[in-house]
PDB file of N, CA and C in Angstrom:
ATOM      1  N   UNK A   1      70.539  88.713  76.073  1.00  0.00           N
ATOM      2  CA  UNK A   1      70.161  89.740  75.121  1.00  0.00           C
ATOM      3  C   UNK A   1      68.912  90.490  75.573  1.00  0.00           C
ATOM      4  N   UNK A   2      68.281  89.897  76.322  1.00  0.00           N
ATOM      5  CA  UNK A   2      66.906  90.683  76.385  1.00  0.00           C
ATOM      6  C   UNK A   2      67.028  91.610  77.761  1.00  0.00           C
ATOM      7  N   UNK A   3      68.285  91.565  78.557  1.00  0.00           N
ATOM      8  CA  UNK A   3      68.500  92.628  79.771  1.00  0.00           C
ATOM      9  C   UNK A   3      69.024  93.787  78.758  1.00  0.00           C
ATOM     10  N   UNK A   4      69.449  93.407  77.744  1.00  0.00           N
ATOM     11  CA  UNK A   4      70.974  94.673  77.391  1.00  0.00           C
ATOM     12  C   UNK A   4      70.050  95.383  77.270  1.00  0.00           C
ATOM     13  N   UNK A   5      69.271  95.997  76.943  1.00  0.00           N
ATOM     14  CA  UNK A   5      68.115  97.561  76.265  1.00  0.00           C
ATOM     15  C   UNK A   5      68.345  98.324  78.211  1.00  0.00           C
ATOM     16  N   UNK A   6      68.226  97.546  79.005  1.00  0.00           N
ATOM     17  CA  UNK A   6      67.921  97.943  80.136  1.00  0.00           C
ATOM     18  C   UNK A   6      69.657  98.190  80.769  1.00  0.00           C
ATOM     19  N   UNK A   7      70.480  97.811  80.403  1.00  0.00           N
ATOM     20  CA  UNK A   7      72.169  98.106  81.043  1.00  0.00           C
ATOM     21  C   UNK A   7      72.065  99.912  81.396  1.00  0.00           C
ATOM     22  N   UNK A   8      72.300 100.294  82.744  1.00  0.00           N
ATOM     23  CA  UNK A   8      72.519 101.488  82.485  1.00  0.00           C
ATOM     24  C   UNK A   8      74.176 102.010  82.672  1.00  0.00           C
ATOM     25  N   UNK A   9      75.133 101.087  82.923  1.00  0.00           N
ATOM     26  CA  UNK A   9      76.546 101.436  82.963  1.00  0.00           C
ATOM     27  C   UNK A   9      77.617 100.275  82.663  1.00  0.00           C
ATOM     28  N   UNK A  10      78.217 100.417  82.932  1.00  0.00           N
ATOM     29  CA  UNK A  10      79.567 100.026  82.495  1.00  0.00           C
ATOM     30  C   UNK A  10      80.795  99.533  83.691  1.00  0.00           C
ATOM     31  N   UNK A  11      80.670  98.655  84.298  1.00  0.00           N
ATOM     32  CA  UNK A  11      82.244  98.539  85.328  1.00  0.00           C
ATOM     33  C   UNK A  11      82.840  97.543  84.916  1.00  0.00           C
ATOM     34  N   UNK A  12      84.324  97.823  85.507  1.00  0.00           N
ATOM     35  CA  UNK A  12      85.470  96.819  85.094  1.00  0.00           C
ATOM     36  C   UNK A  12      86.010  96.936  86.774  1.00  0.00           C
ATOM     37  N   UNK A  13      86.317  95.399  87.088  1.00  0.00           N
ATOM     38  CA  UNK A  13      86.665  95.211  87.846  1.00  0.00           C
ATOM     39  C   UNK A  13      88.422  95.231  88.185  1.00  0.00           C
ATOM     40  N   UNK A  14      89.462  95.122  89.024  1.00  0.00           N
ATOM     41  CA  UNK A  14      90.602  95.890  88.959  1.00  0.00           C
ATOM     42  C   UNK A  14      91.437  94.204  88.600  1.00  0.00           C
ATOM     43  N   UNK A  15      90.857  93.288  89.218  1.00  0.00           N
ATOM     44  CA  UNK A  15      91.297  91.939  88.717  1.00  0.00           C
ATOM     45  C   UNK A  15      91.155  91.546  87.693  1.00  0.00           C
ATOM     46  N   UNK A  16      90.001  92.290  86.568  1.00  0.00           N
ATOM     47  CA  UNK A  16      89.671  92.001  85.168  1.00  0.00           C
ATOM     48  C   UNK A  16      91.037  92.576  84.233  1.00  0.00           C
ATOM     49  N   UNK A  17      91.446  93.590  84.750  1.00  0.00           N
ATOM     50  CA  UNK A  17      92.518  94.601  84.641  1.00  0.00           C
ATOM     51  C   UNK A  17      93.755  93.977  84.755  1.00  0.00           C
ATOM     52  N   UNK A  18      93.900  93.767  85.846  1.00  0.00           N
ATOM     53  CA  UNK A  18      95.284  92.272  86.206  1.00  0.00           C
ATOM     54  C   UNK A  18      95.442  91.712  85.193  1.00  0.00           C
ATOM     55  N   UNK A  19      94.609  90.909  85.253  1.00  0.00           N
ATOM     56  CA  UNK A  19      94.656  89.805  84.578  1.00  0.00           C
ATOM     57  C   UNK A  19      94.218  89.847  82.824  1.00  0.00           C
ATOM     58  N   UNK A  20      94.168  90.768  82.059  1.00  0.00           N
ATOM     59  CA  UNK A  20      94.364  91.384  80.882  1.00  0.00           C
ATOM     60  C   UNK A  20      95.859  92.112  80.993  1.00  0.00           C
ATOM     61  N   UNK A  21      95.954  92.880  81.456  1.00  0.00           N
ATOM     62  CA  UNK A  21      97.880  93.108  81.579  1.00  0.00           C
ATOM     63  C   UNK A  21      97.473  94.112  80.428  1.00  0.00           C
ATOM     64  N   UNK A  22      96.787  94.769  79.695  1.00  0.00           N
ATOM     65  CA  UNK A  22      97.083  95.629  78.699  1.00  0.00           C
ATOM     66  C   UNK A  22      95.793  96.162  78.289  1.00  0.00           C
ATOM     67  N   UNK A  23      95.343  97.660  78.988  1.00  0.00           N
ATOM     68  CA  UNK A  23      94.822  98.398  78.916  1.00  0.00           C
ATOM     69  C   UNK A  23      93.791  98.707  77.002  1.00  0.00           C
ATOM     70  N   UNK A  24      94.661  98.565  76.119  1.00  0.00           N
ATOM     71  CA  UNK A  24      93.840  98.461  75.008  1.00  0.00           C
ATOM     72  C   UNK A  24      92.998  96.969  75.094  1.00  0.00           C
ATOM     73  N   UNK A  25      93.880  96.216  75.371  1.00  0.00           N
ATOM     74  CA  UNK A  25      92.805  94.554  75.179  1.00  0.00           C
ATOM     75  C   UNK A  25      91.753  94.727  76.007  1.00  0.00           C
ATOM     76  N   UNK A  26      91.543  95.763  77.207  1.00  0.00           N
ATOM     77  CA  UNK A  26      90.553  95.714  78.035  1.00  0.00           C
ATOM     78  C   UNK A  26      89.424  96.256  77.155  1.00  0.00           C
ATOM     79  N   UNK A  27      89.692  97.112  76.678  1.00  0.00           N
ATOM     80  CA  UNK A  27      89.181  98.203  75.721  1.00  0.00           C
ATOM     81  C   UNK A  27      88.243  97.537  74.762  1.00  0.00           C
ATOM     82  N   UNK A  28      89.367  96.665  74.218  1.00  0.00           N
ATOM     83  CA  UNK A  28      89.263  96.349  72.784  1.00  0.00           C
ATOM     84  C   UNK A  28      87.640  94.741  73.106  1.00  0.00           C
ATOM     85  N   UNK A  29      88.078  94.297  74.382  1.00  0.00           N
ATOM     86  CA  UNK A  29      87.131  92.983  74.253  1.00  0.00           C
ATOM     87  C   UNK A  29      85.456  93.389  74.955  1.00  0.00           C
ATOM     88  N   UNK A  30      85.625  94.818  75.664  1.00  0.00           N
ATOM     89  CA  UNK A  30      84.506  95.076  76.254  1.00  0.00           C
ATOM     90  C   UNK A  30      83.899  95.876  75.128  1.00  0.00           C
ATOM     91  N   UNK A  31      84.114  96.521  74.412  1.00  0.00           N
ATOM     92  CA  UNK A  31      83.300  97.264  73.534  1.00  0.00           C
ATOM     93  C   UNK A  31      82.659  96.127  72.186  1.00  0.00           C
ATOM     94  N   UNK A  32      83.649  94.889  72.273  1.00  0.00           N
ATOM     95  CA  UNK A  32      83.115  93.608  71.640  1.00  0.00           C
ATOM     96  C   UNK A  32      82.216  92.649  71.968  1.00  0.00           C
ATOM     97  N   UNK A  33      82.241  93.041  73.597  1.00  0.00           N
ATOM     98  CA  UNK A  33      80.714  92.570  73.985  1.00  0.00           C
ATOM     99  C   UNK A  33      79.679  93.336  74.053  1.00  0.00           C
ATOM    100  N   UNK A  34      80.203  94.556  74.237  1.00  0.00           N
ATOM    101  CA  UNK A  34      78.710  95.097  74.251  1.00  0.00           C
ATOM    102  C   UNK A  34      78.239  95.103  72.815  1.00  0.00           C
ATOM    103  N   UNK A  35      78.766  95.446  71.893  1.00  0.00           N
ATOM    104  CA  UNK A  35      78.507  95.824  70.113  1.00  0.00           C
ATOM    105  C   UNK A  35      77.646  94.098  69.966  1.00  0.00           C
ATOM    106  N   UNK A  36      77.690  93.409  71.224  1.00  0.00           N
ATOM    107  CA  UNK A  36      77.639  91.296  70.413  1.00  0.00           C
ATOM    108  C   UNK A  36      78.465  91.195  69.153  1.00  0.00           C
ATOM    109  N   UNK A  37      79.634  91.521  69.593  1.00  0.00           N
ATOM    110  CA  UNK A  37      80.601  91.078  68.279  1.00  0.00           C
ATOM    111  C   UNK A  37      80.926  89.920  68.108  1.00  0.00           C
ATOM    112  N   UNK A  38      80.274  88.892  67.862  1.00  0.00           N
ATOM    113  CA  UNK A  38      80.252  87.018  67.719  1.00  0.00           C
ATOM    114  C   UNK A  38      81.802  86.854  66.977  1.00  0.00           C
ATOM    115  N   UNK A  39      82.276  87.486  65.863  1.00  0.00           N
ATOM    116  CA  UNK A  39      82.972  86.961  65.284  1.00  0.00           C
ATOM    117  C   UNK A  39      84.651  87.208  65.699  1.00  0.00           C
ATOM    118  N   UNK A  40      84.759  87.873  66.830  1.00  0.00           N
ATOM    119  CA  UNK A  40      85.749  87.524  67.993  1.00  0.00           C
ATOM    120  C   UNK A  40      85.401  86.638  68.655  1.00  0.00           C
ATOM    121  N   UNK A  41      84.087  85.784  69.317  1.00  0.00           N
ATOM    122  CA  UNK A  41      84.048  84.780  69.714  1.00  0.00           C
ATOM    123  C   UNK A  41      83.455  83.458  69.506  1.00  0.00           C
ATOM    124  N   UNK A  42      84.328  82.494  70.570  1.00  0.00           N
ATOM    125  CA  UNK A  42      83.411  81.165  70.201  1.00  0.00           C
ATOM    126  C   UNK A  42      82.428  81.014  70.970  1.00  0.00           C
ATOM    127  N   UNK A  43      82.093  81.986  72.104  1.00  0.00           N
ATOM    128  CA  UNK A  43      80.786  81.735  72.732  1.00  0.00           C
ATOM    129  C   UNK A  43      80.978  83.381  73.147  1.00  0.00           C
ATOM    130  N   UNK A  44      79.640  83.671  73.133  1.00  0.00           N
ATOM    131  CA  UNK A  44      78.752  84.883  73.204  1.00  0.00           C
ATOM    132  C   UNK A  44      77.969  85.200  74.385  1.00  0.00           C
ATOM    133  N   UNK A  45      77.927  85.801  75.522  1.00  0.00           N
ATOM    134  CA  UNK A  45      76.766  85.737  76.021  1.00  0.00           C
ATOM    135  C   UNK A  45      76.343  84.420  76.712  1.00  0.00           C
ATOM    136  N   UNK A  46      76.895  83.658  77.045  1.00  0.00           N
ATOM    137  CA  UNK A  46      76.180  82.366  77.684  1.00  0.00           C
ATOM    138  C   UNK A  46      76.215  82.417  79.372  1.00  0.00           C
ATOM    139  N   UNK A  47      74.917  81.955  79.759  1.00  0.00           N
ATOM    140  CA  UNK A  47      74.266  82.369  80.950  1.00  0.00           C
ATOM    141  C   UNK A  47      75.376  81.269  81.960  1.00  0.00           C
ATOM    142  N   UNK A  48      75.620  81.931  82.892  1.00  0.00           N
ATOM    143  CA  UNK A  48      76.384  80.395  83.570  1.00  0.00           C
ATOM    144  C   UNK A  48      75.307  80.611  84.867  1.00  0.00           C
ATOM    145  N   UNK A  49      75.195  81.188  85.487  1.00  0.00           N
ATOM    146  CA  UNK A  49      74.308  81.181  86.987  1.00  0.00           C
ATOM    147  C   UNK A  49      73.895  82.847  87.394  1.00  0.00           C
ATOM    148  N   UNK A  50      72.709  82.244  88.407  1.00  0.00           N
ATOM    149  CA  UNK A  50      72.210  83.458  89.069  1.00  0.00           C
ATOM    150  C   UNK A  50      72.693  83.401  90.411  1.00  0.00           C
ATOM    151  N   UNK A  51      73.230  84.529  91.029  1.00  0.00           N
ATOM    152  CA  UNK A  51      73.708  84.507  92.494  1.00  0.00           C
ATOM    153  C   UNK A  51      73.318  85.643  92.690  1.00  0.00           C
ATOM    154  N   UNK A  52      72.550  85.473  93.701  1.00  0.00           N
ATOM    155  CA  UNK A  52      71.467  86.368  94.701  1.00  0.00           C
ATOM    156  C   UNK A  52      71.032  88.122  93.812  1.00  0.00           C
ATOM    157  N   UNK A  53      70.596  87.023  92.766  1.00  0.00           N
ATOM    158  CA  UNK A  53      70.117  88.284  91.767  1.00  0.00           C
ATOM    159  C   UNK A  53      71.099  88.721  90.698  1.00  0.00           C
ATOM    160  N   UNK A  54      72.336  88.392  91.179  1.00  0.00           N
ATOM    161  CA  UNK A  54      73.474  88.632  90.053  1.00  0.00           C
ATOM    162  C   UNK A  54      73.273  87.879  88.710  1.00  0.00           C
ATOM    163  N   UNK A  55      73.109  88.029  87.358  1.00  0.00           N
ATOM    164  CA  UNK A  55      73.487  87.342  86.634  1.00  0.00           C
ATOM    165  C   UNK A  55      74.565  87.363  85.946  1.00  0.00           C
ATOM    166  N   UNK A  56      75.271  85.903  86.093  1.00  0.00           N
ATOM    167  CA  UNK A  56      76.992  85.734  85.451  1.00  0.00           C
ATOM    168  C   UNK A  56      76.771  84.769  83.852  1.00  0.00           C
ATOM    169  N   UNK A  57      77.515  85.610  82.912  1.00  0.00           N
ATOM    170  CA  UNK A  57      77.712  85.245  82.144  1.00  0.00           C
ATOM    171  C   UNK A  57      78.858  85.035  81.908  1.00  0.00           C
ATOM    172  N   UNK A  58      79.552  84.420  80.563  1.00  0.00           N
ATOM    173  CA  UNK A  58      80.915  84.149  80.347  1.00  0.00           C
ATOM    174  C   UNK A  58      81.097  84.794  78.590  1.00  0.00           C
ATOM    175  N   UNK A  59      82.057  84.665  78.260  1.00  0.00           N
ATOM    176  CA  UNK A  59      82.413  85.253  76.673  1.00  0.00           C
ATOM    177  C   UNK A  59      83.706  84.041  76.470  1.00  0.00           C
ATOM    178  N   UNK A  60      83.902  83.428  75.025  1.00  0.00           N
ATOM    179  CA  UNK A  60      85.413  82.816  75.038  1.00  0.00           C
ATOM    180  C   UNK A  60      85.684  83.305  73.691  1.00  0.00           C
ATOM    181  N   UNK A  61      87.007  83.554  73.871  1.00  0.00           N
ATOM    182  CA  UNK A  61      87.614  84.094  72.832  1.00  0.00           C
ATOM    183  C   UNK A  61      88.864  82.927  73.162  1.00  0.00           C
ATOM    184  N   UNK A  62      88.985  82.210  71.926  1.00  0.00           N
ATOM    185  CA  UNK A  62      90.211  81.074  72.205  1.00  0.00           C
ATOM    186  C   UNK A  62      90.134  80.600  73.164  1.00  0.00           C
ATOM    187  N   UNK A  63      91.252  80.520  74.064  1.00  0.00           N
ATOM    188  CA  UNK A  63      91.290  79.837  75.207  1.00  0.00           C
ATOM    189  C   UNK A  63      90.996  81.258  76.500  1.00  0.00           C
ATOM    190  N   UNK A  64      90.491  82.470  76.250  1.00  0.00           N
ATOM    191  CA  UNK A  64      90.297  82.810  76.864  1.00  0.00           C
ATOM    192  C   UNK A  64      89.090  83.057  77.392  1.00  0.00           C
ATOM    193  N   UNK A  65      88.418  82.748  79.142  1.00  0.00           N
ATOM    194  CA  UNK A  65      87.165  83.219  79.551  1.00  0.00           C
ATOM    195  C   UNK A  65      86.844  84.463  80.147  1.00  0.00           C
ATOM    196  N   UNK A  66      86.091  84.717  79.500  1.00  0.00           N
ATOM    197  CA  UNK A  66      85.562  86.759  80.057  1.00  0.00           C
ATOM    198  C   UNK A  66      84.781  86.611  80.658  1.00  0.00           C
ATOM    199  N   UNK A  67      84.510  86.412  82.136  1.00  0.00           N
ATOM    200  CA  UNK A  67      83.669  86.566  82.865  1.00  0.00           C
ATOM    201  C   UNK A  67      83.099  88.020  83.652  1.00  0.00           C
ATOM    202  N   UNK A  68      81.663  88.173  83.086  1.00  0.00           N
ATOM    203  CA  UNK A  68      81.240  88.814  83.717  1.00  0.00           C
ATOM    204  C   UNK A  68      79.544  89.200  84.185  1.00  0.00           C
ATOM    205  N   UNK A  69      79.235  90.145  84.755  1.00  0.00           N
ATOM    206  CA  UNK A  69      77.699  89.857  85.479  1.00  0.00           C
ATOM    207  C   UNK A  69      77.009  91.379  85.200  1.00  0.00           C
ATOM    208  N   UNK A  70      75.465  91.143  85.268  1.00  0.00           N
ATOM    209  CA  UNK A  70      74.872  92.185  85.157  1.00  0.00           C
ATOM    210  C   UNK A  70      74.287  92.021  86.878  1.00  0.00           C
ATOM    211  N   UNK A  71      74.177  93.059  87.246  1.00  0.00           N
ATOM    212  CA  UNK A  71      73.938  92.881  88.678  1.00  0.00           C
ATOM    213  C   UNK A  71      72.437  93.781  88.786  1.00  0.00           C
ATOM    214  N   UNK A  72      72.270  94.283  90.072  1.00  0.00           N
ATOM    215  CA  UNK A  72      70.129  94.490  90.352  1.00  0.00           C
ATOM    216  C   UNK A  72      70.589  96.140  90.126  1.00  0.00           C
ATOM    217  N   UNK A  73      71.328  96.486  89.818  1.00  0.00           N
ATOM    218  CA  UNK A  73      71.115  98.021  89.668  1.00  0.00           C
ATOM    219  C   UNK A  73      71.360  98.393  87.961  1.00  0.00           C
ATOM    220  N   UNK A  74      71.568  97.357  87.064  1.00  0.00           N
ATOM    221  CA  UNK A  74      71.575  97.163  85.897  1.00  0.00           C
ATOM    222  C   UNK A  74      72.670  97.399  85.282  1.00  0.00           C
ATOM    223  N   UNK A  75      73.850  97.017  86.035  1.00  0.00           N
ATOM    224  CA  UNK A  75      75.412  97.739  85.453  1.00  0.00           C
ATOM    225  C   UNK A  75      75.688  96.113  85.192  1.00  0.00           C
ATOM    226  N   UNK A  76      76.794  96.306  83.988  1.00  0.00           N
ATOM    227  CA  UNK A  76      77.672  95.357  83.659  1.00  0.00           C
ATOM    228  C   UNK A  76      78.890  95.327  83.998  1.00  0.00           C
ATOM    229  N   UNK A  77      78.909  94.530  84.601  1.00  0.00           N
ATOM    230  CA  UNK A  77      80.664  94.194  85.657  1.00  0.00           C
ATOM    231  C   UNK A  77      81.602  92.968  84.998  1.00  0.00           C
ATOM    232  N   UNK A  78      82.451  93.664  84.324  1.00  0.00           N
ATOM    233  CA  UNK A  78      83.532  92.887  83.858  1.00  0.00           C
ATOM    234  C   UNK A  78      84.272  92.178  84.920  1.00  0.00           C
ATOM    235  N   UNK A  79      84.520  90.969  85.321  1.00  0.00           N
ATOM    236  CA  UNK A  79      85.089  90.316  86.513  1.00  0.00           C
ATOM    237  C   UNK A  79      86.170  89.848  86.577  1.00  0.00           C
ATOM    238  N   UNK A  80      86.840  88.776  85.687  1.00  0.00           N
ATOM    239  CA  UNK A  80      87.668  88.085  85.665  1.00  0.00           C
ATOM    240  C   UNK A  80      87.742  88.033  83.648  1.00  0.00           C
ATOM    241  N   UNK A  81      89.513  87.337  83.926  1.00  0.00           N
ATOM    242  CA  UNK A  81      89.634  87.208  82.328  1.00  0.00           C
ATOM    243  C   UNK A  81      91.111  85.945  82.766  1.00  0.00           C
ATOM    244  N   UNK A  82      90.444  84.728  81.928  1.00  0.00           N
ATOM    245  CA  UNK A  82      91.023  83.422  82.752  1.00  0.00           C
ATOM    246  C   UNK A  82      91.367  82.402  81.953  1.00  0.00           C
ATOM    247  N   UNK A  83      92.355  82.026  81.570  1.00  0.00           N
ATOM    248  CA  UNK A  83      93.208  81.623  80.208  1.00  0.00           C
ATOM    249  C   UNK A  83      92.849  80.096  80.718  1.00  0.00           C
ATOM    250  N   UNK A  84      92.996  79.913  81.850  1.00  0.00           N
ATOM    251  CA  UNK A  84      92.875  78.327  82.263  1.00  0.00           C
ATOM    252  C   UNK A  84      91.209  77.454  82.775  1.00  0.00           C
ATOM    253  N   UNK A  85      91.063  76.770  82.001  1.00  0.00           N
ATOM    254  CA  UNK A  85      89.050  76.157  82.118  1.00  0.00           C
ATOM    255  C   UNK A  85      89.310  75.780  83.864  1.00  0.00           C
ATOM    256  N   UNK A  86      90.690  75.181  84.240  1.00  0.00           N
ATOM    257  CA  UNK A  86      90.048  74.726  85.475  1.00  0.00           C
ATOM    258  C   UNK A  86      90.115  75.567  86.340  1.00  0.00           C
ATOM    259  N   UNK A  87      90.686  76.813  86.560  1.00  0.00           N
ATOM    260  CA  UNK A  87      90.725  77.967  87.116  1.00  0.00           C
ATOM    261  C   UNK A  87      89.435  78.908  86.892  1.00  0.00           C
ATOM    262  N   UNK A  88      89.052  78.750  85.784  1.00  0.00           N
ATOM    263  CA  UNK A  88      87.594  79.412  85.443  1.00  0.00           C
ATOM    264  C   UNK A  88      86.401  78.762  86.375  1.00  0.00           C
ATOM    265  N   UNK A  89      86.262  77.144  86.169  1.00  0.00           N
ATOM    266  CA  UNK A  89      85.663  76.833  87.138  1.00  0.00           C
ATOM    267  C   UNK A  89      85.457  76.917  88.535  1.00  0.00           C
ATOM    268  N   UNK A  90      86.318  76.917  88.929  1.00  0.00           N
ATOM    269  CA  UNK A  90      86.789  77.016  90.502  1.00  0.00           C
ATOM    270  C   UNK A  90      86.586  78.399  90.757  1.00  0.00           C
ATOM    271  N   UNK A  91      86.729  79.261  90.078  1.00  0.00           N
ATOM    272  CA  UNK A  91      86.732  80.770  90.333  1.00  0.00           C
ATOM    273  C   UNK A  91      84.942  80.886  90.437  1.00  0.00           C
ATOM    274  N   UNK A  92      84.120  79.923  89.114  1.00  0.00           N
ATOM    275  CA  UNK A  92      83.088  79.971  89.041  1.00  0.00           C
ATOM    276  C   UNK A  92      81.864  79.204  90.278  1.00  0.00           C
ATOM    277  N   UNK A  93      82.490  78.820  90.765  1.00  0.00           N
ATOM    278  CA  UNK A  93      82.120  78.038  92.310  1.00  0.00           C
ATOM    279  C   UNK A  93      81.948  78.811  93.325  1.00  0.00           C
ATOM    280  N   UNK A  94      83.164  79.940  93.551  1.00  0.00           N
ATOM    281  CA  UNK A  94      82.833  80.688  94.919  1.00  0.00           C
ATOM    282  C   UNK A  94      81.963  81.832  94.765  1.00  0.00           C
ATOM    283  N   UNK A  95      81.155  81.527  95.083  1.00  0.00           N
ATOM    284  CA  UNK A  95      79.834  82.302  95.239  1.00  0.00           C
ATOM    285  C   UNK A  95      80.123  84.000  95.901  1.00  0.00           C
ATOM    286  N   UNK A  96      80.454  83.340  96.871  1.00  0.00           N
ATOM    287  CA  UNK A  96      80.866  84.756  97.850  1.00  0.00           C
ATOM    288  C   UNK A  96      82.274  85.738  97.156  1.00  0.00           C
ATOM    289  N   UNK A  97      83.015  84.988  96.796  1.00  0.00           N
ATOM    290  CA  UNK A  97      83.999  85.901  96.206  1.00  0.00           C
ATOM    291  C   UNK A  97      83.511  86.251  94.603  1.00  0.00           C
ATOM    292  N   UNK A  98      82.169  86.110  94.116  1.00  0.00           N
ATOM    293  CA  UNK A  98      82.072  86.624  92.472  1.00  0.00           C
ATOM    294  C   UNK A  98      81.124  87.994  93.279  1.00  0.00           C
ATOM    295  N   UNK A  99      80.171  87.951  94.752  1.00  0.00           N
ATOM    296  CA  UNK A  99      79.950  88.610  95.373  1.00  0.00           C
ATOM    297  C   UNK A  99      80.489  89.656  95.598  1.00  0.00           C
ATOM    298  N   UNK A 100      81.794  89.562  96.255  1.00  0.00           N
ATOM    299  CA  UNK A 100      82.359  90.413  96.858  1.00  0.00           C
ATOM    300  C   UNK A 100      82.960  91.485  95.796  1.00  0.00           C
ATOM    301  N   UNK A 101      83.653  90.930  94.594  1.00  0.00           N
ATOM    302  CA  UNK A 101      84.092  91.388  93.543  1.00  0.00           C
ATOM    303  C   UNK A 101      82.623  92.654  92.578  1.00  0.00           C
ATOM    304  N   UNK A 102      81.566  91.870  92.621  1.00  0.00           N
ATOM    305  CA  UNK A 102      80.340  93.136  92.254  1.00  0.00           C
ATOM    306  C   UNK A 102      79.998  94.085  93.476  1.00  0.00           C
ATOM    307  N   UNK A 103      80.075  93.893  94.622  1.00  0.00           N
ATOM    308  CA  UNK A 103      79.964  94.984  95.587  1.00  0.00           C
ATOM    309  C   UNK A 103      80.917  95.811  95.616  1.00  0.00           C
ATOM    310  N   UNK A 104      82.804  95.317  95.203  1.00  0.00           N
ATOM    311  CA  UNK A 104      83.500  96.482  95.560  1.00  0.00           C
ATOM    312  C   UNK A 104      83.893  96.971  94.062  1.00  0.00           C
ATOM    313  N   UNK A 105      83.184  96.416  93.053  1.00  0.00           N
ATOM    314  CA  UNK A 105      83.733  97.237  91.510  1.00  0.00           C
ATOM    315  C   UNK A 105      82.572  98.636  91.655  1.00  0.00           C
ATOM    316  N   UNK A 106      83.230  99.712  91.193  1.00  0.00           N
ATOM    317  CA  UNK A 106      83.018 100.840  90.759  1.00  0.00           C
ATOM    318  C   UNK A 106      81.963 101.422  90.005  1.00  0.00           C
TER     319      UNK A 106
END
């Protein structure tokens, strides 16, 4: 909460996209994080790690995880959206590929 005053944009990554399958739900869950709309979720905002300045957070809505990061130029990068915890983890491990995914989003 205390970066958001400072966010100056907005990206969605094309795998965040995939893996939502439906253009309004993309819509519909990012404008619910930014607003901190808690009462779509069971977790809000929770910090998972810093990678090389990146900070990754997560969102759960049911069984779903919204992962995403505010990165050093102050944009919010929607990353992944991951129905399965042990797939979330493992996704949340490779360092270099949550990397690679904020260098080539938009």
């Amino acid at each position: 909460m205390a970066v958001r005053p400072s966010l100056k944009s907005v990206a969605v990554s094309k795998r965040f996209v995939k893996d939502l399958k439906d253009q309004k739900k993309v819509g519909s869950i990012i404008r619910n994080i930014l607003d901190c709309a808690r009462l779509e979720f069971h977790e809000l905002h929770k910090f998972e790690r810093n990678i090389d300045g990146n900070l990754i957070f997560r969102a759960r809505k049911e069984k779903l995880h919204i992962v995403y990061g505010i990165d050093k130029a102050m944009r919010i990068i929607f990353l992944r959206a991951i129905k399965n915890f042990t797939e979330y983890k493992k996704f949340l491990e490779d360092r270099k590929e949550i990397l690679r995914m904020i260098v080539r989003t938009q």
